[in-house]
Protein backbone atom coordinates (compact mmCIF):
# COMPACT_ATOMS: atom_id res chain seq x y z
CA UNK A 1 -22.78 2.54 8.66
CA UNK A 2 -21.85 1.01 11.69
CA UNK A 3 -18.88 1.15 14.18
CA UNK A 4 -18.22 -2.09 13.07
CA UNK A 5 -17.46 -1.33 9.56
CA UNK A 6 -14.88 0.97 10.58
CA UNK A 7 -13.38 -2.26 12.68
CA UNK A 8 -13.78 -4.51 9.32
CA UNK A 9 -11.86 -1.69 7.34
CA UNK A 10 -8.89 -1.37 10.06
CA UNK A 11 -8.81 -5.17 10.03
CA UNK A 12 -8.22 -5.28 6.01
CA UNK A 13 -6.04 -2.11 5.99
CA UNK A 14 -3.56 -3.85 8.64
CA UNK A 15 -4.12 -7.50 7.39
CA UNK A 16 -2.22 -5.69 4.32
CA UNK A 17 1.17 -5.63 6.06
CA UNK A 18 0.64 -8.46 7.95
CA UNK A 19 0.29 -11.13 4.63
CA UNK A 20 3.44 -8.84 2.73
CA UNK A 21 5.57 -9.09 5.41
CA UNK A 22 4.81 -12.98 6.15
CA UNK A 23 4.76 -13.38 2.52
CA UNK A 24 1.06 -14.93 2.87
CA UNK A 25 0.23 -13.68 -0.65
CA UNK A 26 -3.17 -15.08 -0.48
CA UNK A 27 -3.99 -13.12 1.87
CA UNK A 28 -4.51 -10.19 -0.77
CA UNK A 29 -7.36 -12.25 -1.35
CA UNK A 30 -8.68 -10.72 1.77
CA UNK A 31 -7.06 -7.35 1.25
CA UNK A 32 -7.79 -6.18 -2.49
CA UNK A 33 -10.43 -7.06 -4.98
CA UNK A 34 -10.14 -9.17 -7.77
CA UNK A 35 -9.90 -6.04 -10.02
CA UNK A 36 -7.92 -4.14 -7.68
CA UNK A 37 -6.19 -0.86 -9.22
CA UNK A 38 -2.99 -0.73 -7.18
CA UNK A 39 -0.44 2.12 -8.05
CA UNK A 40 2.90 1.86 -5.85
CA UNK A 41 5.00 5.23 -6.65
CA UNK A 42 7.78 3.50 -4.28
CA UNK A 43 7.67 0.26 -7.10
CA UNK A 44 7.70 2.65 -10.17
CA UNK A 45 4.46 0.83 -11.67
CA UNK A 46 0.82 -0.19 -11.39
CA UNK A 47 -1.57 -3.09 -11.21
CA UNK A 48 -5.10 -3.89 -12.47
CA UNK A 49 -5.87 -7.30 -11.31
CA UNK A 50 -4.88 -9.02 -7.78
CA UNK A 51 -3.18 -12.42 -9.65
CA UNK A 52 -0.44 -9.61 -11.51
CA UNK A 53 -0.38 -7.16 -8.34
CA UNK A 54 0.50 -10.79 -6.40
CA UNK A 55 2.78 -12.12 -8.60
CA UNK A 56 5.29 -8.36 -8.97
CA UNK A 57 4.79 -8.09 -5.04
CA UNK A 58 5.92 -12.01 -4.56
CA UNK A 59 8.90 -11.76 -7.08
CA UNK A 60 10.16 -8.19 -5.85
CA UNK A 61 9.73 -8.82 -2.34
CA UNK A 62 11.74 -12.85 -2.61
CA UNK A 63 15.03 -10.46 -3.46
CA UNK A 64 14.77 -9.26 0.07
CA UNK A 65 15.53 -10.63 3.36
CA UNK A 66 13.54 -9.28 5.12
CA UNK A 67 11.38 -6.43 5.59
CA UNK A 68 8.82 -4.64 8.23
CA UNK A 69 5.55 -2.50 7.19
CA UNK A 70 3.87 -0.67 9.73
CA UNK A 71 0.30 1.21 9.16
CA UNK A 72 -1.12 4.31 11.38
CA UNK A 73 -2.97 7.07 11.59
CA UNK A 74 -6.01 5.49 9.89
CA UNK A 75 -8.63 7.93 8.75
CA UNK A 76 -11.81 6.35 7.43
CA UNK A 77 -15.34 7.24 6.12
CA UNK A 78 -17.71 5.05 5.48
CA UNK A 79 -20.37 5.80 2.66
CA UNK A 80 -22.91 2.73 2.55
CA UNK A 81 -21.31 -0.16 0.93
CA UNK A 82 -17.92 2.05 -0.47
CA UNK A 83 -15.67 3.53 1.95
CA UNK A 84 -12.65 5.57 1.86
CA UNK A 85 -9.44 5.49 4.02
CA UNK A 86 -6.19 7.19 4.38
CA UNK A 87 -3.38 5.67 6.55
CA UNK A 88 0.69 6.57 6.77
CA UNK A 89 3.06 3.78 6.40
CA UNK A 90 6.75 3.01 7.44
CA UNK A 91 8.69 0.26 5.32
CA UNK A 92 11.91 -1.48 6.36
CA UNK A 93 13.78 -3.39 3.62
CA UNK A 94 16.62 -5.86 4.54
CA UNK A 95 18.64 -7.18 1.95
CA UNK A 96 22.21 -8.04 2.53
CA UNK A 97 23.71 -8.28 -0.17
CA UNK A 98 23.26 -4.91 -1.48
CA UNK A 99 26.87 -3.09 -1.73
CA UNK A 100 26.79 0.15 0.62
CA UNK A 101 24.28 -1.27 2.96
CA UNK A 102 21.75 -4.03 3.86
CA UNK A 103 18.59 -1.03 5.08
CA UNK A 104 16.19 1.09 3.33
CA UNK A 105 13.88 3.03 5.30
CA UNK A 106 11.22 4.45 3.37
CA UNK A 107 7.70 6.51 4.60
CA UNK A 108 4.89 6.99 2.91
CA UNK A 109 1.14 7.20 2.42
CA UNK A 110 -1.90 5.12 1.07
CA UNK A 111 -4.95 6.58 -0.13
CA UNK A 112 -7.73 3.84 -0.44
CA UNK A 113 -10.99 3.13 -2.00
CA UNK A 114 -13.15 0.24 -0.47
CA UNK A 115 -16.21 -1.77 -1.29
CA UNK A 116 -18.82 -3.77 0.71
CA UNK A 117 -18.30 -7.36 -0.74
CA UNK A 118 -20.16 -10.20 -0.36
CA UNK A 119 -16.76 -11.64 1.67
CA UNK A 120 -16.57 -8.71 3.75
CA UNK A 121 -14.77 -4.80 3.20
CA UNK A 122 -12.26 -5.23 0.35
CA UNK A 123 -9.30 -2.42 -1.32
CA UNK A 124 -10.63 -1.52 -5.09
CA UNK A 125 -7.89 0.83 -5.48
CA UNK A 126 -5.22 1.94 -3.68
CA UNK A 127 -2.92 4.76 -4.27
CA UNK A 128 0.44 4.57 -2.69
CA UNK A 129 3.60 7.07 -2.61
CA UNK A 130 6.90 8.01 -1.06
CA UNK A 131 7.21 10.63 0.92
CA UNK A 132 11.04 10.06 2.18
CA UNK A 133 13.42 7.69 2.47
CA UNK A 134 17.40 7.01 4.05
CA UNK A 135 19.50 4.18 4.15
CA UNK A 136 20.85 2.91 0.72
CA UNK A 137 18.84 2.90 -2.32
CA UNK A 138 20.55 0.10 -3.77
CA UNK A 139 18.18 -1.93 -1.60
CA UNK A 140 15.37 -2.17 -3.50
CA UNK A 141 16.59 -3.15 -6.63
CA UNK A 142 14.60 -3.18 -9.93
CA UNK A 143 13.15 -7.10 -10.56
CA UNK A 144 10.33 -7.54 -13.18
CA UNK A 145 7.82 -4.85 -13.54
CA UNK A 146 9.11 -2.89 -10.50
CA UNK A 147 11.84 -0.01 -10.88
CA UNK A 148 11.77 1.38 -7.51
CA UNK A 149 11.29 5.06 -8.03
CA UNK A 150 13.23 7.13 -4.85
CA UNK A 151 10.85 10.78 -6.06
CA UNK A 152 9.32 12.04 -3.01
CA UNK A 153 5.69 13.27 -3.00
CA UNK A 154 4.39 15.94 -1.24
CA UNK A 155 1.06 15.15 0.55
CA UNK A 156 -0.30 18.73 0.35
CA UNK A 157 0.30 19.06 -3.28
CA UNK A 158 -2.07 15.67 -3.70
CA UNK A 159 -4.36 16.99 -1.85
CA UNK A 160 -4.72 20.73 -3.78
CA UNK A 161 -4.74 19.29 -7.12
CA UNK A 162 -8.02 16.89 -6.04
CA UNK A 163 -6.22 13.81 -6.27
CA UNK A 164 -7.03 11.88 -2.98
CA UNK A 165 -10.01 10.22 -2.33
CA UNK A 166 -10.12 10.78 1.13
CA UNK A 167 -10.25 14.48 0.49
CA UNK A 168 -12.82 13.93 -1.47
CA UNK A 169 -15.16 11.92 0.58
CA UNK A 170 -14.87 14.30 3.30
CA UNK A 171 -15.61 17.13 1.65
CA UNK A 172 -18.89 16.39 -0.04
């Protein structure tokens, strides 16, 4: 491992919010894997290929107007050619036509697996939830294969029942 994987993996964990919120969908291409196991508590469903996970994210995200992710507190550890990574996220939806509101504010975490890839550091699966949200849920409406599920999810309890990957990879 180098200091420089580390770099590679910050690069792809940001270039994730970057190509949703431009609505560069090929740019998953540089994010996820081409078998990419992508379950989004805050979209109600799951994905196990990057052409489906690219298609829900491009149809649920054109009923917006607009909308903001922001990734922090990155936490990763490299193993040889897989690597795991935790990061916090912040999401601002717009959409103005939703009665009671045009803002949902939602916050949240992502629990990632990573491989070494011929192309570079790439997401094999990714784990996201909800940890809290205001504004108006009407926001994120339900379009295709995403019902937008407003459950919050406790970090800790993840975590005690062995169901991070980050936890995991730091503890062996």
């Amino acid at each position: 491992m180098s200091d420089n994987d580390k770099t590679d993996i910050l690069e792809v964990m940001n270039l994730y919010a970057f190509a949703l919120d431009a609505r560069q969908w090929d740019l998953f291409d540089h994010v996820f894997t081409p078998d990419v196991h992508a379950e989004f508590g805050p979209a109600g469903t799951g994905w196990n290929d990057i052409e489906t996970f690219k298609k829900g994210f491009e149809s649920f995200h054109a009923t917006l107007d607009s909308h903001q992710h922001t990734m922090m507190g990155h936490l990763i550890r490299v193993d040889r050619d897989r690597a795991y990574a935790f990061s916090y996220g912040n999401w601002l939806l717009i959409r103005h036509a939703a009665e009671g509101g045009s803002t949902w504010n939602g916050t949240g975490w992502y629990d990632d697996e990573l491989v070494r890839t011929a192309d570079g550091w790439r997401i094999s699966s990714r784990i996201c939830m909800l940890q809290g949200w205001s504004g108006n849920p009407l926001v994120p409406e339900p379009n295709g294969d995403q019902n937008p599920d407003m459950n919050l999810n406790k970090l800790h309890e993840f975590a005690e029942a062995g169901k991070l990957a980050y936890v995991r990879a730091i503890q062996r």
